[in-house]
C-alpha atoms as a PDB file:
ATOM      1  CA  UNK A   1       0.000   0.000   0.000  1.00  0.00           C
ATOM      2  CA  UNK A   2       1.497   3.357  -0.809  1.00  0.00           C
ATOM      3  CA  UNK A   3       1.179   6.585   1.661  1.00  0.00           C
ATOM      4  CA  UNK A   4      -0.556   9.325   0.031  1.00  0.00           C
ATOM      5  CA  UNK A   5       1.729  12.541   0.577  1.00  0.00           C
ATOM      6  CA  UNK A   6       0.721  15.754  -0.574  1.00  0.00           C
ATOM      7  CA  UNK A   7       2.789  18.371  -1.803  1.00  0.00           C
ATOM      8  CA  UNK A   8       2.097  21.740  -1.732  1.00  0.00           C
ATOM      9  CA  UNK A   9       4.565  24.128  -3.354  1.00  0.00           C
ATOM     10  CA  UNK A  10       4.512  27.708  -2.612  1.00  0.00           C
ATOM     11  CA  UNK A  11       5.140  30.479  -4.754  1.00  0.00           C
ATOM     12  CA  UNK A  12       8.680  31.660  -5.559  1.00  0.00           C
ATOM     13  CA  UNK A  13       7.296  35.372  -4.840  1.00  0.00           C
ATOM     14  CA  UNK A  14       6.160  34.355  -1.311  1.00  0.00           C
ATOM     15  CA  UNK A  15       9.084  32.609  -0.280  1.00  0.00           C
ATOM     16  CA  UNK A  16      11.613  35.753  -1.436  1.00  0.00           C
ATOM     17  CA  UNK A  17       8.977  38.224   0.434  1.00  0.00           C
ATOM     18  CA  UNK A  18       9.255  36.399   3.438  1.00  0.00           C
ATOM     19  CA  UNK A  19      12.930  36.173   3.091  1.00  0.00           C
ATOM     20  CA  UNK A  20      12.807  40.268   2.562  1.00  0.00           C
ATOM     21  CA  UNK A  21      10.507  40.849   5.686  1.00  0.00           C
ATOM     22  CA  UNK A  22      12.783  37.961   8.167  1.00  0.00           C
ATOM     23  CA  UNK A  23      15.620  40.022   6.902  1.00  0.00           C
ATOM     24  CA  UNK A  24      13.828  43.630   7.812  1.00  0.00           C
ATOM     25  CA  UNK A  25      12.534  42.565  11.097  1.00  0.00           C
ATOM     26  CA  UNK A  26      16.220  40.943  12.370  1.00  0.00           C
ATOM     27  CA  UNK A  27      17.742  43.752  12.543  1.00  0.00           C
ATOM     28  CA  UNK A  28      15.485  45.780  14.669  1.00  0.00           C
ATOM     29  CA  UNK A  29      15.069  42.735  17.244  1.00  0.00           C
ATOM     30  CA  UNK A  30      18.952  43.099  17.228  1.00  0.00           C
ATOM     31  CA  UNK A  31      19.084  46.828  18.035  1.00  0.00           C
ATOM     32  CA  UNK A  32      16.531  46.410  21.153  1.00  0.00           C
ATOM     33  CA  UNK A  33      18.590  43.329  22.517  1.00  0.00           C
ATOM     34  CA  UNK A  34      21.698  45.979  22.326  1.00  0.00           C
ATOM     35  CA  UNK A  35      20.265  48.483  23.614  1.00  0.00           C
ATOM     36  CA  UNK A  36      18.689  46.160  26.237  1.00  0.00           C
ATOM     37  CA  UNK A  37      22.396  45.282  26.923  1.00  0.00           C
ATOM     38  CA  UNK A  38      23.811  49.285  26.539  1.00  0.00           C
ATOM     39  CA  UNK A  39      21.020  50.245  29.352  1.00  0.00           C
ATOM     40  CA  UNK A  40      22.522  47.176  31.591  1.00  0.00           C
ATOM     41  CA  UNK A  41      25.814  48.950  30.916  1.00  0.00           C
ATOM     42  CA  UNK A  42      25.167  52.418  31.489  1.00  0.00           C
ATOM     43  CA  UNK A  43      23.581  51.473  34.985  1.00  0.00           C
ATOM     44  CA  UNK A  44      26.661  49.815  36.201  1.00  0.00           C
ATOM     45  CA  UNK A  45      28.849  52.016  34.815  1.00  0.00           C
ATOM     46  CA  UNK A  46      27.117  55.774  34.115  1.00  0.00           C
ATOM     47  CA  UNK A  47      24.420  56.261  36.526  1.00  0.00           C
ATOM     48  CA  UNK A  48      26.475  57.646  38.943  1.00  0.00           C
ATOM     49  CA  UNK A  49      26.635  60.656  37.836  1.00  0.00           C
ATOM     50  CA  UNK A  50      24.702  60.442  34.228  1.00  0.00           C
ATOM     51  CA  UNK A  51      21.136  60.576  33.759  1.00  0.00           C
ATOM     52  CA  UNK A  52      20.464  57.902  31.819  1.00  0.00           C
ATOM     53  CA  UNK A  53      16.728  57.702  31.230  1.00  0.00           C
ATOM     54  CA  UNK A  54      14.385  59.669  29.651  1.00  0.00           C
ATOM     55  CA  UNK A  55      12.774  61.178  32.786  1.00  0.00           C
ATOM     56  CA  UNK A  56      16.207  61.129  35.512  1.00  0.00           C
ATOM     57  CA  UNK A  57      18.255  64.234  36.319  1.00  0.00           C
ATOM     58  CA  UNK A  58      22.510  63.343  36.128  1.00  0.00           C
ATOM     59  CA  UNK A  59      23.538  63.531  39.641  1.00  0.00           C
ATOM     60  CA  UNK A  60      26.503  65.354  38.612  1.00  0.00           C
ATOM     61  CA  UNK A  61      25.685  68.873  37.504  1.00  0.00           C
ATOM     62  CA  UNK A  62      28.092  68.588  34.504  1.00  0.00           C
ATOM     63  CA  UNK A  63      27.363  64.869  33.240  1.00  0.00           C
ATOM     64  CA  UNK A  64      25.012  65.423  30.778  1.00  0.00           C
ATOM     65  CA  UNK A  65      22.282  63.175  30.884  1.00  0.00           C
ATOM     66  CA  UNK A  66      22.067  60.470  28.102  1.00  0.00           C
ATOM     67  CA  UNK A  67      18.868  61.352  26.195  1.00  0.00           C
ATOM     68  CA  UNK A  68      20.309  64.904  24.861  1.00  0.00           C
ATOM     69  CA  UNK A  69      23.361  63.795  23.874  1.00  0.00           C
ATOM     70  CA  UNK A  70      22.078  63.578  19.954  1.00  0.00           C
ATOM     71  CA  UNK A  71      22.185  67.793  20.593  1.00  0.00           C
ATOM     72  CA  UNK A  72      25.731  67.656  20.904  1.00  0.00           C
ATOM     73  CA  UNK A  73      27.789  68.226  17.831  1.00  0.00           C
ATOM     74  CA  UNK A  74      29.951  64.877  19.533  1.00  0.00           C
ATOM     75  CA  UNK A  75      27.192  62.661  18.643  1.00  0.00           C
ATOM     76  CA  UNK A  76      28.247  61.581  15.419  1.00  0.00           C
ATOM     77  CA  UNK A  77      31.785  60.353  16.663  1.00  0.00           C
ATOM     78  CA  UNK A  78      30.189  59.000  20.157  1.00  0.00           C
ATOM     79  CA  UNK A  79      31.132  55.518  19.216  1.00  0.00           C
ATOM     80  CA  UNK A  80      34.888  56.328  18.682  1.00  0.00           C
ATOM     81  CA  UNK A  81      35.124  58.877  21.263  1.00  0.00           C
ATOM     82  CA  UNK A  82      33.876  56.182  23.801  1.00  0.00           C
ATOM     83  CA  UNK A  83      36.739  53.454  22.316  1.00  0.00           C
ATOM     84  CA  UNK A  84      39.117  54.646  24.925  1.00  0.00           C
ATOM     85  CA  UNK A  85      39.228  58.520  24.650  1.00  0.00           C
ATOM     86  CA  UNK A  86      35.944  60.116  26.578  1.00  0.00           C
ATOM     87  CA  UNK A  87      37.320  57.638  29.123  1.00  0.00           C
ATOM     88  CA  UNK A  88      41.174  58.930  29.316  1.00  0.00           C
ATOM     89  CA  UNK A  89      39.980  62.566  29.259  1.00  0.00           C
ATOM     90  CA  UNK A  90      37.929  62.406  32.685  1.00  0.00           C
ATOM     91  CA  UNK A  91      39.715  61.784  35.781  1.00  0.00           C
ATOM     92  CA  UNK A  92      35.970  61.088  37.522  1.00  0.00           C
ATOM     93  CA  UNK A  93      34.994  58.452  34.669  1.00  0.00           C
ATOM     94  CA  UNK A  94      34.441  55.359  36.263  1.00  0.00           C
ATOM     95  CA  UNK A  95      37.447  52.831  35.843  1.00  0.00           C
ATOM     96  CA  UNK A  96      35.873  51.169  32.860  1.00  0.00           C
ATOM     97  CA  UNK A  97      37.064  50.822  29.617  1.00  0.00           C
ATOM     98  CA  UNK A  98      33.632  48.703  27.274  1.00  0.00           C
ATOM     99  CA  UNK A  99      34.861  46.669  24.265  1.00  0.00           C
ATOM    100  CA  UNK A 100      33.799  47.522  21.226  1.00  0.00           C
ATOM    101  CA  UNK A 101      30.808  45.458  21.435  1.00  0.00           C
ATOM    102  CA  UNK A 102      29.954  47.004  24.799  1.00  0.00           C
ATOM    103  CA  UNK A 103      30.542  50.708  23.279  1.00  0.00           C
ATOM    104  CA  UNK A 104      27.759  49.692  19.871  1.00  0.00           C
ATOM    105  CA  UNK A 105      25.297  48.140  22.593  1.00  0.00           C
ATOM    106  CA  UNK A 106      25.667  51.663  24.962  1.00  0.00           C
ATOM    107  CA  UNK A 107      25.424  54.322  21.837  1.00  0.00           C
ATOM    108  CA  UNK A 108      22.434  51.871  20.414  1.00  0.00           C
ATOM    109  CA  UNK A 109      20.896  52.451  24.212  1.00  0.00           C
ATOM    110  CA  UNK A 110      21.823  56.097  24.016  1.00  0.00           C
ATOM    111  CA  UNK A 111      20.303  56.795  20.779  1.00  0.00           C
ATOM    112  CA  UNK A 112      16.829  54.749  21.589  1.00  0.00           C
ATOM    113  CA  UNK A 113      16.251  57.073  24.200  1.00  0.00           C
ATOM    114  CA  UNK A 114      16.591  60.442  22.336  1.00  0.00           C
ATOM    115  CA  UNK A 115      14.097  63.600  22.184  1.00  0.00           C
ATOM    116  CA  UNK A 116      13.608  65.075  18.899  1.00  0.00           C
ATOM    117  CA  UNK A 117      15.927  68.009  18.502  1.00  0.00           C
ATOM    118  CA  UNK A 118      14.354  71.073  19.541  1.00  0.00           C
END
C-alpha cells in the first residue's frame, strides 16, 4: 500500500517576500537586545553621575544626561570617542574601559532614548 503525501509548493514570490521581511525585522530585534544590553551597561557604569533615562536628572551637575546627547555636535563620533578617549579625558569616569561590542550596545541604548531636537 502506498502513503498518500501531498505536496504543496509555494510560490517563488512568497518565499523571497518572506525572506525580505525575516531580513527587515532581524535587525530591529537586534538593536533592542543591544540596547537592552547598553542600558545594563550604562547602569553599572554611568548612573552615577549620568542621567540615563528619559525622565532622571545626572547627579553630577556637569554629566550630561544620556537622552540629549544627539544635541551635541559629539554625537556623530560617540562611538569612537567612547573606544578609549571620553574615558582617558575624565579623571571622575568610572574605571571602565567597554569593548567595542559594549561601546555599539551603549550608543544603540543612548540613541533609543533620544528627544527630537528642539
Amino acid at each position: 500500500m502506498r502513503a498518500c503525501v501531498m505536496q504543496w509548493k509555494m510560490p517563488r514570490s512568497v518565499v523571497l517576500i518572506s525572506i525580505a521581511l525575516l531580513a527587515m525585522c532581524g535587525p530591529a530585534l537586534s538593536d533592542r537586545e543591544s540596547a537592552f544590553r547598553g542600558r545594563r551597561i550604562a547602569e553599572a557604569n554611568c548612573a552615577e553621575c549620568h542621567a540615563i533615562a528619559r525622565y532622571d536628572t545626572s547627579e553630577n551637575p556637569a554629566a550630561p544626561p544620556f537622552r540629549t546627547l544627539s544635541r551635541r555636535p559629539s554625537f556623530a563620533t560617540l562611538r569612537q570617542s567612547m573606544s578609549g578617549q571620553i574615558f582617558l579625558r575624565h579623571a571622575v569616569m568610572p574605571d571602565f574601559e567597554p569593548t567595542p561590542d559594549q561601546v555599539n550596545d551603549i550608543v544603540d541604548f543612548i540613541e533609543n532614548i533620544q528627544f527630537p531636537n528642539p
